[in-house]
C-alpha atoms as a PDB file:
ATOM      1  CA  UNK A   1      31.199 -58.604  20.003  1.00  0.00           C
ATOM      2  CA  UNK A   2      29.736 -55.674  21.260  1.00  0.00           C
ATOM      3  CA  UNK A   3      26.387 -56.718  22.815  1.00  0.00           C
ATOM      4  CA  UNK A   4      25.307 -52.860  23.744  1.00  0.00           C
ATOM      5  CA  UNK A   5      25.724 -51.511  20.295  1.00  0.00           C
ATOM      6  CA  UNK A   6      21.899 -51.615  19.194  1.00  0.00           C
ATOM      7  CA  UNK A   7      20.939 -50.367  22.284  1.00  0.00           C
ATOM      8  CA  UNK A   8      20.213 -47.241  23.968  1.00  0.00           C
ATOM      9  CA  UNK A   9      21.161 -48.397  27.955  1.00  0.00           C
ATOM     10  CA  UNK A  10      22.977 -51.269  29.758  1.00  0.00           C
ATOM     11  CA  UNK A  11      20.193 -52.422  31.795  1.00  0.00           C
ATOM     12  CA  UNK A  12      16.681 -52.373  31.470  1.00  0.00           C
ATOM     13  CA  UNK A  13      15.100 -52.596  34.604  1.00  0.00           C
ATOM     14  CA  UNK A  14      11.789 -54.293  34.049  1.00  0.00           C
ATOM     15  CA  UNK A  15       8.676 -54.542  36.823  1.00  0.00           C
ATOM     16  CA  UNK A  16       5.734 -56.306  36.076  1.00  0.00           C
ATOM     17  CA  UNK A  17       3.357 -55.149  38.447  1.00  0.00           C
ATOM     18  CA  UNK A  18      -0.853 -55.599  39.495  1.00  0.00           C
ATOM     19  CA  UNK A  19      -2.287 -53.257  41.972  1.00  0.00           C
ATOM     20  CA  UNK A  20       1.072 -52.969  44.035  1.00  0.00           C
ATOM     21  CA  UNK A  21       0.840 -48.838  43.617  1.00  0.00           C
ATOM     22  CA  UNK A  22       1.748 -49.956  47.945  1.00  0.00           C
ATOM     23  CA  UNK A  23       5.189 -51.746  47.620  1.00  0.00           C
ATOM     24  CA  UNK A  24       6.231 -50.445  44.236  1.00  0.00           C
ATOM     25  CA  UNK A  25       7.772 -47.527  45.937  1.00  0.00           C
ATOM     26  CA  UNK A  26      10.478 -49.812  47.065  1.00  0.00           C
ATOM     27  CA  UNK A  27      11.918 -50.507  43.927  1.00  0.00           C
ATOM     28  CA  UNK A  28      11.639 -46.335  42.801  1.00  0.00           C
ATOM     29  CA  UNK A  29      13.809 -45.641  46.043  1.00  0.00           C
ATOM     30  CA  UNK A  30      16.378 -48.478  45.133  1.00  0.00           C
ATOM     31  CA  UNK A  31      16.924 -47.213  42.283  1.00  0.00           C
ATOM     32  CA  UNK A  32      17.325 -43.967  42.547  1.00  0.00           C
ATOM     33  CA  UNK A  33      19.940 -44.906  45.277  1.00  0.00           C
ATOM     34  CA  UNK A  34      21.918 -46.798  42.590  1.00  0.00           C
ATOM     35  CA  UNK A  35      25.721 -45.664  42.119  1.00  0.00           C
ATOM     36  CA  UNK A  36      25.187 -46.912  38.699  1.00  0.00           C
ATOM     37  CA  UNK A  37      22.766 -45.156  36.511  1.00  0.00           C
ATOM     38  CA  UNK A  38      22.979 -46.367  32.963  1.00  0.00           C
ATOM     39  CA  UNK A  39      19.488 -47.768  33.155  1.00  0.00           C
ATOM     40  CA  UNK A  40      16.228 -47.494  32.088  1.00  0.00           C
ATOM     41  CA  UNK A  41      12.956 -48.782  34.368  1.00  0.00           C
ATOM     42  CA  UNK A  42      10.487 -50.523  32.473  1.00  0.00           C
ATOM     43  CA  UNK A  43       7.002 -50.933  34.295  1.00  0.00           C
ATOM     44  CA  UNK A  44       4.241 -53.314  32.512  1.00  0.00           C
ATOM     45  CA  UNK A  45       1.620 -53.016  34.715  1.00  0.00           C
ATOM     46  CA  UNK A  46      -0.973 -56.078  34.016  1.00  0.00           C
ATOM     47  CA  UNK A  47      -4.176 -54.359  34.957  1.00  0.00           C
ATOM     48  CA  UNK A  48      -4.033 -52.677  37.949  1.00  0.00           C
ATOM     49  CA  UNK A  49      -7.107 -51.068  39.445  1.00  0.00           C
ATOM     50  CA  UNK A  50      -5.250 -48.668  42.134  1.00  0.00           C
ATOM     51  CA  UNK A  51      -3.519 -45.892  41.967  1.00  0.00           C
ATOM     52  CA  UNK A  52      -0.454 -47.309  40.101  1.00  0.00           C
ATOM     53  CA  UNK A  53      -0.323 -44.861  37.059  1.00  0.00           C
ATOM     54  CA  UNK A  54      -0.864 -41.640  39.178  1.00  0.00           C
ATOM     55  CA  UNK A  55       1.843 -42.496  40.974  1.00  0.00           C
ATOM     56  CA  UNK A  56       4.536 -43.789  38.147  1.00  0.00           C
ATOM     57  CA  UNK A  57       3.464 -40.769  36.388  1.00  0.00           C
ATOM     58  CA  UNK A  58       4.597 -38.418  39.931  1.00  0.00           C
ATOM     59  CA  UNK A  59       7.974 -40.115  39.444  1.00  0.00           C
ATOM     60  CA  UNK A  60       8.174 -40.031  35.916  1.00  0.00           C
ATOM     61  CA  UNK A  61       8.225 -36.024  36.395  1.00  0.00           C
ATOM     62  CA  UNK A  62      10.597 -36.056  38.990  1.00  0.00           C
ATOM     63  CA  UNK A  63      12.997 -38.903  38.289  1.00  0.00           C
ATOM     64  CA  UNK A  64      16.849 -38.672  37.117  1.00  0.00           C
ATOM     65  CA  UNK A  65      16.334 -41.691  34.772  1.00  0.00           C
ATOM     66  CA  UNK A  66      13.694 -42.495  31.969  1.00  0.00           C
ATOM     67  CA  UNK A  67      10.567 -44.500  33.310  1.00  0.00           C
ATOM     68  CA  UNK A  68       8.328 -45.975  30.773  1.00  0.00           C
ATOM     69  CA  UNK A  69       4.974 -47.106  32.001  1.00  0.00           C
ATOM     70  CA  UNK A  70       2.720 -49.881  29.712  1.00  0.00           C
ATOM     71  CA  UNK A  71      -0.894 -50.866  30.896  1.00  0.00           C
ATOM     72  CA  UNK A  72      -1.836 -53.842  29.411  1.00  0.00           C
ATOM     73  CA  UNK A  73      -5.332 -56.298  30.254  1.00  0.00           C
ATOM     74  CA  UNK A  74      -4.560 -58.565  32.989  1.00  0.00           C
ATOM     75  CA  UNK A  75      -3.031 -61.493  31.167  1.00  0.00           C
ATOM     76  CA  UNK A  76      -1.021 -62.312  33.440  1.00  0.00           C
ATOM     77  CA  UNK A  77       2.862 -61.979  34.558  1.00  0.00           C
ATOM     78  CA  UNK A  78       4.550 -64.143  31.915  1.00  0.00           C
ATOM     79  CA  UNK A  79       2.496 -61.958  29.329  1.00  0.00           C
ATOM     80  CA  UNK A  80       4.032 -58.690  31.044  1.00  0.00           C
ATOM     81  CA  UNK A  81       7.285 -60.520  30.733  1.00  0.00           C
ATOM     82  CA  UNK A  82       7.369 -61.138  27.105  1.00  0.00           C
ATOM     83  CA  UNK A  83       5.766 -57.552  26.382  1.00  0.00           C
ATOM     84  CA  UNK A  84       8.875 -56.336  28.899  1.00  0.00           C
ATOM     85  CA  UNK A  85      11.476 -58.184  26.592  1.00  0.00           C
ATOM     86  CA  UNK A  86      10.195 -56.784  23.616  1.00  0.00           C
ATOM     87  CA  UNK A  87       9.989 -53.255  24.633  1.00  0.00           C
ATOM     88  CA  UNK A  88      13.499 -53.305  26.511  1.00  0.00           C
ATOM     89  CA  UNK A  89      16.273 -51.028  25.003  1.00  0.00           C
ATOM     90  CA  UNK A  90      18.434 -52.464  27.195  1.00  0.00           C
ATOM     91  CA  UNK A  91      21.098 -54.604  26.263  1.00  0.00           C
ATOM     92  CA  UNK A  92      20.688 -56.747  29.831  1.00  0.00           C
ATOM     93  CA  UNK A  93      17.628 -56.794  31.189  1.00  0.00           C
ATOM     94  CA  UNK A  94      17.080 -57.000  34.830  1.00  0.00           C
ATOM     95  CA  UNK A  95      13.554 -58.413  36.513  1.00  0.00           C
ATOM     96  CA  UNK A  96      13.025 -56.570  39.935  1.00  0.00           C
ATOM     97  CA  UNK A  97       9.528 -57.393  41.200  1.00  0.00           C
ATOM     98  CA  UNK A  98       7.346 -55.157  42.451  1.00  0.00           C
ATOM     99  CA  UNK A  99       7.606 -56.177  46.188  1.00  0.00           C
ATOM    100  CA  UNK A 100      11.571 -56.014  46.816  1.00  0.00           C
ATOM    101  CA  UNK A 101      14.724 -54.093  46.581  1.00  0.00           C
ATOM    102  CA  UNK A 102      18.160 -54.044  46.163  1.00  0.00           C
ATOM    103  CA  UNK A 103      21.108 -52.867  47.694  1.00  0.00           C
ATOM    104  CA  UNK A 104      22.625 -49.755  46.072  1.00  0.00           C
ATOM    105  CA  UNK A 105      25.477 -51.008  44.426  1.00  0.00           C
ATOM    106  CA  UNK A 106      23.596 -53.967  42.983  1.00  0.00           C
ATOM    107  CA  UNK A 107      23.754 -52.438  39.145  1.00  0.00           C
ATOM    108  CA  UNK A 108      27.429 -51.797  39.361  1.00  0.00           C
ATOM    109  CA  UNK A 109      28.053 -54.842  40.670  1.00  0.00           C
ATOM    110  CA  UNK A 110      26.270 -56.847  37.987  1.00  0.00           C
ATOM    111  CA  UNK A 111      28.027 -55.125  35.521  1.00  0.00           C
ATOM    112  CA  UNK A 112      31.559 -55.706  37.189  1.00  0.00           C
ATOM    113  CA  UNK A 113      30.893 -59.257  37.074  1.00  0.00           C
ATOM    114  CA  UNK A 114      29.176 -59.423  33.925  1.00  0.00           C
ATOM    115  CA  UNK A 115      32.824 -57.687  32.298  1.00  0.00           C
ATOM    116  CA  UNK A 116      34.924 -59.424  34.179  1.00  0.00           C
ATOM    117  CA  UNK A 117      33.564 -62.731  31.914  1.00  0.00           C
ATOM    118  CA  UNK A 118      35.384 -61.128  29.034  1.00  0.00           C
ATOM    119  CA  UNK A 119      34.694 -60.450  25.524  1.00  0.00           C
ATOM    120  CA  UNK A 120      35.952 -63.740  24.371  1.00  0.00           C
ATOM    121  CA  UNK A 121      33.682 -66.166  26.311  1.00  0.00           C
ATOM    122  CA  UNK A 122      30.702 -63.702  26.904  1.00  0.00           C
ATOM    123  CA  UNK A 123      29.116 -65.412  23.828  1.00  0.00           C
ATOM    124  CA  UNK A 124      28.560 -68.261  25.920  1.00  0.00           C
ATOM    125  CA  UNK A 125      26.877 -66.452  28.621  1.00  0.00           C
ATOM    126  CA  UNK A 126      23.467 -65.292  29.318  1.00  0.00           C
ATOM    127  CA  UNK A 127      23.065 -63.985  33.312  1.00  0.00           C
ATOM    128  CA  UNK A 128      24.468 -63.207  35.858  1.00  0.00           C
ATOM    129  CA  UNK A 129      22.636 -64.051  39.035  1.00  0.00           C
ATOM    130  CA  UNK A 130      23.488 -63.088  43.112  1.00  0.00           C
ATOM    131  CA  UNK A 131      22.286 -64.151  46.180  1.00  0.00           C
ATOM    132  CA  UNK A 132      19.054 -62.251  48.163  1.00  0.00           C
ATOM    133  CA  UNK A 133      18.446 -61.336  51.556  1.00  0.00           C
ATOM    134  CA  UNK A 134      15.515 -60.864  53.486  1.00  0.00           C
ATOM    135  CA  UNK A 135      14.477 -57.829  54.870  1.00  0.00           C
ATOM    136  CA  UNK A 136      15.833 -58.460  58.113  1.00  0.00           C
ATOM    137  CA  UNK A 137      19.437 -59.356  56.114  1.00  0.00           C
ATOM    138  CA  UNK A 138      19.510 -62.511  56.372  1.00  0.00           C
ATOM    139  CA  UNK A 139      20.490 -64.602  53.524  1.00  0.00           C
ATOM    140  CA  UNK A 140      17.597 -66.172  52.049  1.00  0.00           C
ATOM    141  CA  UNK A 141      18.533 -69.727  50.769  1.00  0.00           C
ATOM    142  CA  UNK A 142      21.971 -71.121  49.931  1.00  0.00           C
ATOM    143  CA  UNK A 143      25.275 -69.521  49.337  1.00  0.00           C
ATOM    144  CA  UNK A 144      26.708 -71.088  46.217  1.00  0.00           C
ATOM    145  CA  UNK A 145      29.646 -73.726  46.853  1.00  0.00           C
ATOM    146  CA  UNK A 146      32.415 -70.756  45.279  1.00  0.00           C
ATOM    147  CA  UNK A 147      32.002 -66.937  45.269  1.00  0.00           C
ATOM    148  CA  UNK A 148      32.232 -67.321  41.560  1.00  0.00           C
ATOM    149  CA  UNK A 149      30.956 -70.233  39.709  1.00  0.00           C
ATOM    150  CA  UNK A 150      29.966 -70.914  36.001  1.00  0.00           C
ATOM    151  CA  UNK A 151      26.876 -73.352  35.431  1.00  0.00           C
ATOM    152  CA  UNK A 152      23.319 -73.457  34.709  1.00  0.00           C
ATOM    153  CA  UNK A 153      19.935 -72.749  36.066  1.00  0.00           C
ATOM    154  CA  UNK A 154      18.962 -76.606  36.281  1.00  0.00           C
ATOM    155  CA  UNK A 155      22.434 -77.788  37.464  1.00  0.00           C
ATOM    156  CA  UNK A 156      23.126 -75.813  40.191  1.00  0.00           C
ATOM    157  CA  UNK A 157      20.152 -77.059  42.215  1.00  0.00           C
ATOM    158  CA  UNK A 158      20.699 -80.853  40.809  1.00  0.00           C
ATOM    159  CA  UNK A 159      24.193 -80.907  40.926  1.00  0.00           C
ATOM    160  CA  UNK A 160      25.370 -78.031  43.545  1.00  0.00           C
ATOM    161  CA  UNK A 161      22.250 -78.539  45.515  1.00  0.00           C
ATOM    162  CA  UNK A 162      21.745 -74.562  45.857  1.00  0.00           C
ATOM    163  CA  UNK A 163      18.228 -73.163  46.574  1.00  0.00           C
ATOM    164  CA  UNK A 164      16.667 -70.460  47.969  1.00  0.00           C
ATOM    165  CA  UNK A 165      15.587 -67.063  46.468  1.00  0.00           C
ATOM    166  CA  UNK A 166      18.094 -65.765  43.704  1.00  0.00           C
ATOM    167  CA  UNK A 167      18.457 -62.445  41.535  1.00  0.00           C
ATOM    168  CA  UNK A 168      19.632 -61.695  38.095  1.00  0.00           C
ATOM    169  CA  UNK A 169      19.883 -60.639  35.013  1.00  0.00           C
ATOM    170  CA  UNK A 170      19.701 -62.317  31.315  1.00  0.00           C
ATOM    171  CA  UNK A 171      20.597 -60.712  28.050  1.00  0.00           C
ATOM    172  CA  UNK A 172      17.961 -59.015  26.584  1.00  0.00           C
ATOM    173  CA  UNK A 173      18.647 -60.053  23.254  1.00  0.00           C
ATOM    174  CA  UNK A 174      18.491 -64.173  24.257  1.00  0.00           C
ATOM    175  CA  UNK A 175      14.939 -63.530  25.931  1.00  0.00           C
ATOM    176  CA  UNK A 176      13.713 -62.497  22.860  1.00  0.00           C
ATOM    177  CA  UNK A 177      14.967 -65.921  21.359  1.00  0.00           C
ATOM    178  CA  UNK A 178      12.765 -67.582  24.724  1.00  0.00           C
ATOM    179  CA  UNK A 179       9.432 -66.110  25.146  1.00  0.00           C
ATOM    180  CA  UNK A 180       7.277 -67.590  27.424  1.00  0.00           C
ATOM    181  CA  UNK A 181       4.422 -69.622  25.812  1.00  0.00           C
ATOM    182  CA  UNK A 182       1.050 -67.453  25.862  1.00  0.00           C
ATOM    183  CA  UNK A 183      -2.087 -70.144  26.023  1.00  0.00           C
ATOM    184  CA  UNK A 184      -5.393 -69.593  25.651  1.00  0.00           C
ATOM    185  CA  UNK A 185      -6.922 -68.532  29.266  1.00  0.00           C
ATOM    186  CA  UNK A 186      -4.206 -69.335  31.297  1.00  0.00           C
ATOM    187  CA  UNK A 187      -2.136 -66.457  33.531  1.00  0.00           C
ATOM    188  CA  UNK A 188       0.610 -68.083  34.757  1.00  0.00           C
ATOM    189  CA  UNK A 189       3.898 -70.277  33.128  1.00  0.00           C
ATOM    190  CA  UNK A 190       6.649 -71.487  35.348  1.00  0.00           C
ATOM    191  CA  UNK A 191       9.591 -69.157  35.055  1.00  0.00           C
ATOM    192  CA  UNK A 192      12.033 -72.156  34.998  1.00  0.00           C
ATOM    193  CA  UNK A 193      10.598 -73.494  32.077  1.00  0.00           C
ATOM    194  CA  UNK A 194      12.215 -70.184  30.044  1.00  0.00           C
ATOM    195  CA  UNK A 195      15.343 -70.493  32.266  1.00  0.00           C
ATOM    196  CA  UNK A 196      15.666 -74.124  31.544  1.00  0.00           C
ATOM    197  CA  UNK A 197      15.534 -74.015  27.859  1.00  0.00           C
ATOM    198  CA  UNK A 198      18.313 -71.141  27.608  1.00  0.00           C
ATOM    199  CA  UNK A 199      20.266 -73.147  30.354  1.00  0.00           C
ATOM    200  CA  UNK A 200      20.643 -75.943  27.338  1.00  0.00           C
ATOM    201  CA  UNK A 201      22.621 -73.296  25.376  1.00  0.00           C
ATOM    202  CA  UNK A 202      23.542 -70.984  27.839  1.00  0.00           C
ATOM    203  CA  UNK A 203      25.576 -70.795  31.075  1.00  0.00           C
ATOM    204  CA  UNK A 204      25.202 -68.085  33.747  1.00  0.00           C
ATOM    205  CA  UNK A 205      27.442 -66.626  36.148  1.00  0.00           C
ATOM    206  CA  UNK A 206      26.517 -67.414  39.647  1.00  0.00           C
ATOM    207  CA  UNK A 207      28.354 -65.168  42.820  1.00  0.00           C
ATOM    208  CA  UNK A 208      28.206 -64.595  46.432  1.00  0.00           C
ATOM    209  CA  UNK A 209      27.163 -61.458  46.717  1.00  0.00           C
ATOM    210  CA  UNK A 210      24.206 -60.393  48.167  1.00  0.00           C
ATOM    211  CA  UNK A 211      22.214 -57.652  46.202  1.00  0.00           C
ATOM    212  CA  UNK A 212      18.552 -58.197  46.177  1.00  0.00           C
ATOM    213  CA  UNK A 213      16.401 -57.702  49.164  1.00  0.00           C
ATOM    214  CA  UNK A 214      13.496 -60.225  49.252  1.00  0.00           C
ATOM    215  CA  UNK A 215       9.857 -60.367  51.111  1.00  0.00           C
ATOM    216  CA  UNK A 216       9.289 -63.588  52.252  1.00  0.00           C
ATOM    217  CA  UNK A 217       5.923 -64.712  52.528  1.00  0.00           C
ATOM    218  CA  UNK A 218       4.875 -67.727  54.474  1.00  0.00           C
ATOM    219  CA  UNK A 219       5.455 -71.507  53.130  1.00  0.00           C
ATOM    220  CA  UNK A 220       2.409 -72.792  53.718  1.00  0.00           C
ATOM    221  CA  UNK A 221       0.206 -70.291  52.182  1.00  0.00           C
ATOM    222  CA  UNK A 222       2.106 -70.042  49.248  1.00  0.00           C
ATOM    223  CA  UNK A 223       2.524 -73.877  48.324  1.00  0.00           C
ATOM    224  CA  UNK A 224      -1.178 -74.086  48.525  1.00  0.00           C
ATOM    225  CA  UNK A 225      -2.096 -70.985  46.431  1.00  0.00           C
ATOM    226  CA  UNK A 226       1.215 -72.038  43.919  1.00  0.00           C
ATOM    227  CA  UNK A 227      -0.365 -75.292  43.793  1.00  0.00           C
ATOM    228  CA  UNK A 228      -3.860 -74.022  42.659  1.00  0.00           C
ATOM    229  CA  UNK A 229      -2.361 -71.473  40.409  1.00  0.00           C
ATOM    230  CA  UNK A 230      -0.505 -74.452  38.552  1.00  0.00           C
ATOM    231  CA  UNK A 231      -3.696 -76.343  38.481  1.00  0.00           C
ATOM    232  CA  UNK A 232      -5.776 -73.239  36.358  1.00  0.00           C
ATOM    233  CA  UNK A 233      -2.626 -72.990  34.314  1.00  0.00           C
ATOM    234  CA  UNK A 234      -2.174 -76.866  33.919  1.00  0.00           C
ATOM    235  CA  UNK A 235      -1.336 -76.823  29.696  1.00  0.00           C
ATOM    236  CA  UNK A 236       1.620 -74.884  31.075  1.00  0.00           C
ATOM    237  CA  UNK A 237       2.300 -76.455  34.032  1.00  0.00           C
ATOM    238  CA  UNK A 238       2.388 -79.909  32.448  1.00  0.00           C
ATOM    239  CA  UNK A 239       4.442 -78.105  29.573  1.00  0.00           C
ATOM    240  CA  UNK A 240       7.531 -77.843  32.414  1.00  0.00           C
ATOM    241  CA  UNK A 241       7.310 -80.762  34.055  1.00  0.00           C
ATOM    242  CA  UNK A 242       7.363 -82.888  30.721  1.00  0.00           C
ATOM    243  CA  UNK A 243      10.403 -80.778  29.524  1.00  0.00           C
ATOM    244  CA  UNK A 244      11.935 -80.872  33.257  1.00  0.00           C
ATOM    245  CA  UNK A 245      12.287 -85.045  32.296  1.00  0.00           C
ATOM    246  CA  UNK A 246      13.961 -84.285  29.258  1.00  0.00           C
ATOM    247  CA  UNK A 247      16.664 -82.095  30.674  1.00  0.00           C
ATOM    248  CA  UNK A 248      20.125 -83.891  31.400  1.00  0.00           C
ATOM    249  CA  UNK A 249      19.798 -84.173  35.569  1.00  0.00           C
ATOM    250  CA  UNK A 250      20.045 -87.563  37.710  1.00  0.00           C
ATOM    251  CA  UNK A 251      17.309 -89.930  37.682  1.00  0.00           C
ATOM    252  CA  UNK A 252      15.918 -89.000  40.877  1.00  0.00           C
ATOM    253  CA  UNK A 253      15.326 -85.146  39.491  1.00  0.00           C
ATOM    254  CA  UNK A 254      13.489 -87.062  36.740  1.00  0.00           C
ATOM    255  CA  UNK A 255      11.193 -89.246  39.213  1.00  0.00           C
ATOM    256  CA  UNK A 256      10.265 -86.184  41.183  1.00  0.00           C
ATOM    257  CA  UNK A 257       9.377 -84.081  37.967  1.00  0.00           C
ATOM    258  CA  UNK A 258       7.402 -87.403  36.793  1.00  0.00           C
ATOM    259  CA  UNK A 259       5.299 -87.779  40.122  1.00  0.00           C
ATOM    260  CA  UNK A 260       4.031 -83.820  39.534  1.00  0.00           C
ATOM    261  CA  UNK A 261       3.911 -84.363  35.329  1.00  0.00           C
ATOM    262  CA  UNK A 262       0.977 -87.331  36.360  1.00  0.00           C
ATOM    263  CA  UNK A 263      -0.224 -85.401  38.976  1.00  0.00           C
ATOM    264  CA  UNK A 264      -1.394 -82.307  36.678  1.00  0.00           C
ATOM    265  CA  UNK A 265      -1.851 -84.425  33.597  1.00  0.00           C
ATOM    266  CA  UNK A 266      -4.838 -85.715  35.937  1.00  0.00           C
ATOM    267  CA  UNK A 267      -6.184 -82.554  36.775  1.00  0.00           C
ATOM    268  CA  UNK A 268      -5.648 -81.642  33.110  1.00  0.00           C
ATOM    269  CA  UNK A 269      -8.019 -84.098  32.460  1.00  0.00           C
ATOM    270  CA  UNK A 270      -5.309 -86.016  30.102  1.00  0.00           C
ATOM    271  CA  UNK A 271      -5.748 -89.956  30.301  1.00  0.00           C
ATOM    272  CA  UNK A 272      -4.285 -92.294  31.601  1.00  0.00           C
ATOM    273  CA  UNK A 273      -3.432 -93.956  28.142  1.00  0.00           C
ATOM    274  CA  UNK A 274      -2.168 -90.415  26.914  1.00  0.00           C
ATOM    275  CA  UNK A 275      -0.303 -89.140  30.164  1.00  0.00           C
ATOM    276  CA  UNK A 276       2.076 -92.893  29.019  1.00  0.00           C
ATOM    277  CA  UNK A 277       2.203 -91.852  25.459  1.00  0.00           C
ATOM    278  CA  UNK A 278       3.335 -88.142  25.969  1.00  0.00           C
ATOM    279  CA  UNK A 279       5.715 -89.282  28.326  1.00  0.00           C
ATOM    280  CA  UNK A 280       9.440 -89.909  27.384  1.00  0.00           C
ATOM    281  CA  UNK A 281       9.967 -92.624  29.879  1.00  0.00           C
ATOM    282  CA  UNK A 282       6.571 -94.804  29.384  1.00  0.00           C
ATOM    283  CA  UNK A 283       7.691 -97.326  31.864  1.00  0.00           C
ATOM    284  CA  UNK A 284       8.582 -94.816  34.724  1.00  0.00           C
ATOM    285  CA  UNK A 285       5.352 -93.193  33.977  1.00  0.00           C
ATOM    286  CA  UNK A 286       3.489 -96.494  34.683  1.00  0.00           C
ATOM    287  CA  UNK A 287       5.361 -97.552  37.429  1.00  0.00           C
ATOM    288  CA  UNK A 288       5.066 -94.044  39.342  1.00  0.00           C
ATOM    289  CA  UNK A 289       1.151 -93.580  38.364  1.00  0.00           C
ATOM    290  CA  UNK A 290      -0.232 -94.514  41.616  1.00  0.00           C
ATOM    291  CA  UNK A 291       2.304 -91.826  43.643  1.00  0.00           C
ATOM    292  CA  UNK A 292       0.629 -89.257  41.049  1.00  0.00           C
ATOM    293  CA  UNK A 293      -2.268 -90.072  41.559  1.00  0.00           C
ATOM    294  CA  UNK A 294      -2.454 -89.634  45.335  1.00  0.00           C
ATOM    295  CA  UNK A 295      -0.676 -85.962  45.084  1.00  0.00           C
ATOM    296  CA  UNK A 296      -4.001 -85.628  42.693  1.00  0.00           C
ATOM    297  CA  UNK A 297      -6.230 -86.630  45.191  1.00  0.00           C
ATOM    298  CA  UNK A 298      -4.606 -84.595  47.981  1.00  0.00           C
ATOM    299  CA  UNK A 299      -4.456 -81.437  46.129  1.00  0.00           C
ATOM    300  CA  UNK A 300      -8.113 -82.349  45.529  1.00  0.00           C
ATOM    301  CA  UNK A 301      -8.751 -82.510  49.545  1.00  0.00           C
ATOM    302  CA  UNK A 302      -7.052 -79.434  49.957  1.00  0.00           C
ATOM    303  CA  UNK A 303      -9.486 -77.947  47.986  1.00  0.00           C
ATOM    304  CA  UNK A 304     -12.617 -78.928  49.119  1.00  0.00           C
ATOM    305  CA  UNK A 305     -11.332 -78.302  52.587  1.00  0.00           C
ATOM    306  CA  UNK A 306     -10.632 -74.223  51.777  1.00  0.00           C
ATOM    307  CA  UNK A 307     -13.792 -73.761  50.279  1.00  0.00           C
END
């Protein structure tokens, strides 16, 4: 089957992007260094107040290959990720934030592996994804346990134990089967919540090459600011942690997913009675209540201490 045939390139490139008019010129400069150049670059900018468009707009005059530029409201990333999918003539569609880069070869090289799969078992693929480096080159995370394997998004950290910052692609025509939920006044979904659902029907190539080049922020900082962006987002957040029980992983994937499932249901505001019900596994749920509860009341402390 010839995936490509309804559309106009190989890849679409696709940056979200808010007030990042600083960094963004990363990503123009990787790709127009690419050896491969069947691409388009999709930019969904979600709002920003800088000088963003002025600049897209320089490069859109000057540029070898077609940039389209969307403003939207600030909704939000997963927003600018479902608009993305839906504008993409791409037949794979590539997410390249608006803070990295990639090496030069890292479209060619995506597509090498992404043919080598072969026309008879492609059906049963939807990504490719390689390893990242920092910007120092060193490898960011874990190699994976073969330079080629064939899994899923959820098994290859419960199974493989492989983390770390990874980059790929997914076919642009099984995102628009996997939207990310859009709920009322929040601006942020997990993204393994999309990649966990396709990883049910899906497998993705995973290889030992390293083509994206990362900026690594701090651990700290972020856990607590990922932490309180989960908490404004919490429908969503509880959303992936209730679905994270349901996929088929060990038992101890399960109890970890249940601790944080209790832990936002209670700063949902969801009771106690209705956290049990919701829950697949009511006797887990009531059993590892009282670990919930004290992440609750420590993300609470954290809190009132930063304020």
């Amino acid at each position: 089957m010839n995936y490509a045939a309804d559309n106009r390139y190989i890849f679409t490139v696709f940056t979200p992007t808010y007030n990042r008019a600083h960094t963004l010129i990363g990503v123009y400069e990787s790709l127009k260094n690419q050896s491969f150049q069947n691409f388009e670059w999709l930019i969904v900018d979600d709002g920003s107040t800088d000088n963003t468009k002025d600049l897209v707009e320089e490069w859109q005059r000057k540029a070898k290959f077609p940039i389209r530029y969307i403003w939207q409201k600030n909704k939000g990333k997963h927003i600018a990720f479902n608009r993305g999918v839906k504008e993409a003539k791409g037949e794979l569609f590539l997410n390249f934030d608006s803070d990295n880069r990639c090496v030069p070869q890292a479209l060619e090289r995506f597509k090498h592996h992404w043919d080598s799969i072969g026309n008879n078992k492609r059906e049963k693929f939807s990504a490719i994804t390689a390893l990242c480096v920092n910007t120092e080159g060193n490898l960011i995370g874990d190699k994976f346990p073969n330079d080629i394997i064939d899994s899923n998004a959820f098994e290859i950290r419960t199974k493989y134990l492989v983390f770390g910052e990874k980059w790929g692609f997914q076919r642009t025509n099984i995102l628009k089967q996997f939207t990310f939920p859009e709920i009322a006044d929040e601006k942020f979904v997990p993204e393994d919540l999309i990649w966990n659902r396709i990883s049910l029907l899906y497998q993705t190539r995973f290889i030992n090459e390293e083509l994206g080049i990362y900026r690594e922020l701090g651990n700290d900082s972020l856990t607590k600011s990922m932490t309180a962006v989960r908490v404004n987002s919490v429908r969503a957040t509880i959303m992936y942690y209730k679905e994270y029980c349901q996929l088929p992983v060990p038992i101890k994937w399960k109890v970890r997913q249940m601790i944080n499932y209790i832990r936002f249901s209670l700063h949902g505001r969801v009771k106690l009675n209705q956290i049990i019900l919701d829950s697949d596994y009511s006797f887990l749920t009531i059993i590892l209540f009282p670990l919930g509860y004290y992440f609750y009341l420590s993300d609470n402390y954290q809190f009132s201490e930063s304020t």
